[in-house]
Protein backbone atom coordinates (compact mmCIF):
# COMPACT_ATOMS: atom_id res chain seq x y z
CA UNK A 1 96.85 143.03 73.11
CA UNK A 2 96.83 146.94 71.82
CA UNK A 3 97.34 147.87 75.42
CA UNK A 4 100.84 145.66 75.62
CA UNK A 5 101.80 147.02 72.20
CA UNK A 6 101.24 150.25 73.23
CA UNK A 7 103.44 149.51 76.24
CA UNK A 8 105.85 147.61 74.32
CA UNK A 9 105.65 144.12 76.67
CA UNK A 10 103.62 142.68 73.49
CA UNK A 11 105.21 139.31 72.19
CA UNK A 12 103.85 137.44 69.08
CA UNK A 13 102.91 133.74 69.97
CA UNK A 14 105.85 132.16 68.80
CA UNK A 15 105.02 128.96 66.16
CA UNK A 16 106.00 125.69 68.21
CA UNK A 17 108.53 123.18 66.22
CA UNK A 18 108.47 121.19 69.73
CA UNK A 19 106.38 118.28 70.34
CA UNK A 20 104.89 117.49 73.84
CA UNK A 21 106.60 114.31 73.52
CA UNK A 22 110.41 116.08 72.96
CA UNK A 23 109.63 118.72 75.62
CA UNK A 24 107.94 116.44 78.51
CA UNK A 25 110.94 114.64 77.81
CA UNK A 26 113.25 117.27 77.97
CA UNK A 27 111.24 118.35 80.86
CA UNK A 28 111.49 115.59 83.18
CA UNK A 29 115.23 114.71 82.91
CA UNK A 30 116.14 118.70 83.48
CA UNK A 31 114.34 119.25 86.46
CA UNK A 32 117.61 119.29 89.13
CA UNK A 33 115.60 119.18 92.22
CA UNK A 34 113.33 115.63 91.69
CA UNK A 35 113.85 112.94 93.49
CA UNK A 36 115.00 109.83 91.94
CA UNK A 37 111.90 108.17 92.78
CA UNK A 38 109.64 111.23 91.68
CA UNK A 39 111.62 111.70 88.06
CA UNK A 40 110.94 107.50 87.84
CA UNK A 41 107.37 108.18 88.27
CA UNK A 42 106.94 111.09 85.80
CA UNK A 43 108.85 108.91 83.66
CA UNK A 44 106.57 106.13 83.53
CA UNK A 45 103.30 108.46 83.57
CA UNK A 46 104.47 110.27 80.72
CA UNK A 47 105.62 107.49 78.54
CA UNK A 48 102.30 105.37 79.56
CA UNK A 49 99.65 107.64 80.10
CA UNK A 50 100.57 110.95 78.30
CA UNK A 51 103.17 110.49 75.32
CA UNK A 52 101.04 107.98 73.65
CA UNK A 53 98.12 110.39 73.17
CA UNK A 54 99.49 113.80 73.36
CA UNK A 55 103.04 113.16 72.78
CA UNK A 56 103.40 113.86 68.92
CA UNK A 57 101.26 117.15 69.31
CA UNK A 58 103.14 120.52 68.92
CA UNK A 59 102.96 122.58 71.83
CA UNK A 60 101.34 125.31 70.74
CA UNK A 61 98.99 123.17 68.74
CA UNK A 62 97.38 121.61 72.06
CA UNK A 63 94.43 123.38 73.61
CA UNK A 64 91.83 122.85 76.53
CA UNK A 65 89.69 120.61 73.94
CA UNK A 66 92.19 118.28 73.32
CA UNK A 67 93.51 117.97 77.17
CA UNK A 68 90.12 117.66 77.88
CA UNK A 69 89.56 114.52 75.57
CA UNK A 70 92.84 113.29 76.96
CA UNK A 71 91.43 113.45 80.07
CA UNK A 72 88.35 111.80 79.70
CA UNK A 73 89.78 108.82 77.51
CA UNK A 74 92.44 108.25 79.95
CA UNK A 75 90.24 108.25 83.16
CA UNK A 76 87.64 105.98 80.93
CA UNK A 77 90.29 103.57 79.83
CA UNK A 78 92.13 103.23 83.17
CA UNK A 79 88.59 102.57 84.85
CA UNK A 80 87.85 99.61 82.56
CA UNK A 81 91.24 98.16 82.79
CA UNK A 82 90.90 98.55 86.16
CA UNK A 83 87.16 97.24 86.81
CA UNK A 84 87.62 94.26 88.83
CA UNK A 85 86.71 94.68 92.33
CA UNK A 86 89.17 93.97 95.20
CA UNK A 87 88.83 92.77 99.11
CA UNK A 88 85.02 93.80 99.26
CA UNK A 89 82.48 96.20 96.66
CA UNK A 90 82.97 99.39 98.73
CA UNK A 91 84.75 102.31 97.34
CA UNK A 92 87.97 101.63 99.14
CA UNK A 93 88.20 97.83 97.90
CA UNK A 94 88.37 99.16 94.01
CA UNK A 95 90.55 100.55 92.10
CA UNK A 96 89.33 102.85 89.42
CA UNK A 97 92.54 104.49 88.39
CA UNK A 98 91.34 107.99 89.85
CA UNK A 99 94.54 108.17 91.38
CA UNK A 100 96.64 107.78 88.40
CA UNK A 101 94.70 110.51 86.33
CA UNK A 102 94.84 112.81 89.17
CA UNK A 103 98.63 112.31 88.71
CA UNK A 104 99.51 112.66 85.29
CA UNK A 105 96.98 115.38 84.89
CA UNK A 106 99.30 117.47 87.54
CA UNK A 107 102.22 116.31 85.58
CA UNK A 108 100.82 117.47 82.30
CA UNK A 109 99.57 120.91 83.76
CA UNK A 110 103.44 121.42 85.12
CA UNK A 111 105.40 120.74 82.24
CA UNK A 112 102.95 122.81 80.33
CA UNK A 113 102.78 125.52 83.02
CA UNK A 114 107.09 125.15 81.96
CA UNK A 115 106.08 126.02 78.80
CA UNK A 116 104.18 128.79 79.19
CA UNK A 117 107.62 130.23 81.11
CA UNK A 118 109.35 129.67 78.21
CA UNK A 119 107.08 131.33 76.26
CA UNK A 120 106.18 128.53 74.35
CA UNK A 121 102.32 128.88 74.94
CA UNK A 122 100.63 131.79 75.77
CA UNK A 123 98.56 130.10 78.22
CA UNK A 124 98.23 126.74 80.11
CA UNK A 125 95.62 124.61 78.32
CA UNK A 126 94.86 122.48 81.27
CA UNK A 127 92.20 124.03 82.52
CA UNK A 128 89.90 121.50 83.79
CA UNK A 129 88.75 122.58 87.39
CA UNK A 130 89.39 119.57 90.21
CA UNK A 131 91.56 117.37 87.77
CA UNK A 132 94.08 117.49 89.66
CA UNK A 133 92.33 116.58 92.91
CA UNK A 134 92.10 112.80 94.72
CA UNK A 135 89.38 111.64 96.87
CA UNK A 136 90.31 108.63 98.77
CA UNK A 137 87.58 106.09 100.02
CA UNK A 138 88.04 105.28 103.64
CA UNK A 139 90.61 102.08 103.99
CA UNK A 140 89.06 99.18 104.94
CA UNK A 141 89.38 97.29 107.63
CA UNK A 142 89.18 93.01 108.21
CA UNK A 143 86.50 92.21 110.30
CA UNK A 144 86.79 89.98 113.58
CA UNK A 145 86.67 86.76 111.77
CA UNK A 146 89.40 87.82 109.63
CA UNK A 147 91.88 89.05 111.97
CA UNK A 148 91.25 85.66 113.95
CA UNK A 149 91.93 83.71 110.62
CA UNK A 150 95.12 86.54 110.27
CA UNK A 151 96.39 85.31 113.87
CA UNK A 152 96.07 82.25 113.40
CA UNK A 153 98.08 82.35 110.06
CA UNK A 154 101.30 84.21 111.17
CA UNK A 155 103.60 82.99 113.18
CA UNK A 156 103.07 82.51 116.81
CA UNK A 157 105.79 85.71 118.15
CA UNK A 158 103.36 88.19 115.71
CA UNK A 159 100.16 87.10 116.56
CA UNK A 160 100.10 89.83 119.12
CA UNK A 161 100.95 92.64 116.58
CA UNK A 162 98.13 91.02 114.52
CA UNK A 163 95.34 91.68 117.49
């Protein structure tokens, strides 16, 4: 900080009257470049998975603690609504909501990373190392009995797309 002052690039952390639910907003209808499809997404992430916990926090006021909380509720919440197995008990037959944490944890980190452009924050909060990452289980696949009982169901002009 003395170094930047003495250079004169020093700028006092402004005090944030913004909320993270105001700017996210803000944030997702601005961006010119989305997609429809990709600003419908961030829309429903940040109004389900996001706003309700962070959203009425001041900007500035957020910090790696309280993303990380965030973080952990939301993956712990989404994995017991989520709990009931699917097609067989491997990893690729459940749904855990992994996925969906992965996603609005990137979301998060960019409209915060805006922030910090702004010169909002001083620094990103979201610091939490492989957050952002997802690790797909391998897709799984019917086994012979079930692609006979597949055949058999469709009708008779697919059954060779089926096999």
């Amino acid at each position: 900080m003395q170094t930047d002052i003495l250079r004169r690039t020093y700028k006092a952390p402004r005090q944030s009257a913004t909320t993270l639910g105001e700017y996210g907003g803000a944030w997702i209808q601005a961006r010119p470049r989305l997609k429809d499809s990709t600003r419908h997404q961030y829309g429903i992430d940040f109004r389900l998975h996001i706003a309700p916990h962070l959203g009425g926090l001041l900007l500035d006021k957020i910090d790696p603690a309280i993303v990380r909380a965030w973080h952990s509720t939301l993956s712990a919440d989404l994995r017991a609504g989520l709990a009931t197995p699917t097609l067989n008990a491997s990893r690729a037959g459940r749904r855990d909501g992994t996925a969906t944490v992965a996603r609005c944890y990137r979301l998060l980190r960019t409209i915060l990373q805006t922030a910090v452009d702004d010169e909002l924050l001083v620094r990103n909060p979201c610091r939490i190392v492989g957050a952002s990452d997802t690790r797909s289980g391998e897709r799984p696949t019917l086994s012979v009995a079930d692609m006979a009982v597949l055949a058999k169901a469709v009708p008779p002009h697919y059954r060779a797309l089926v096999i």
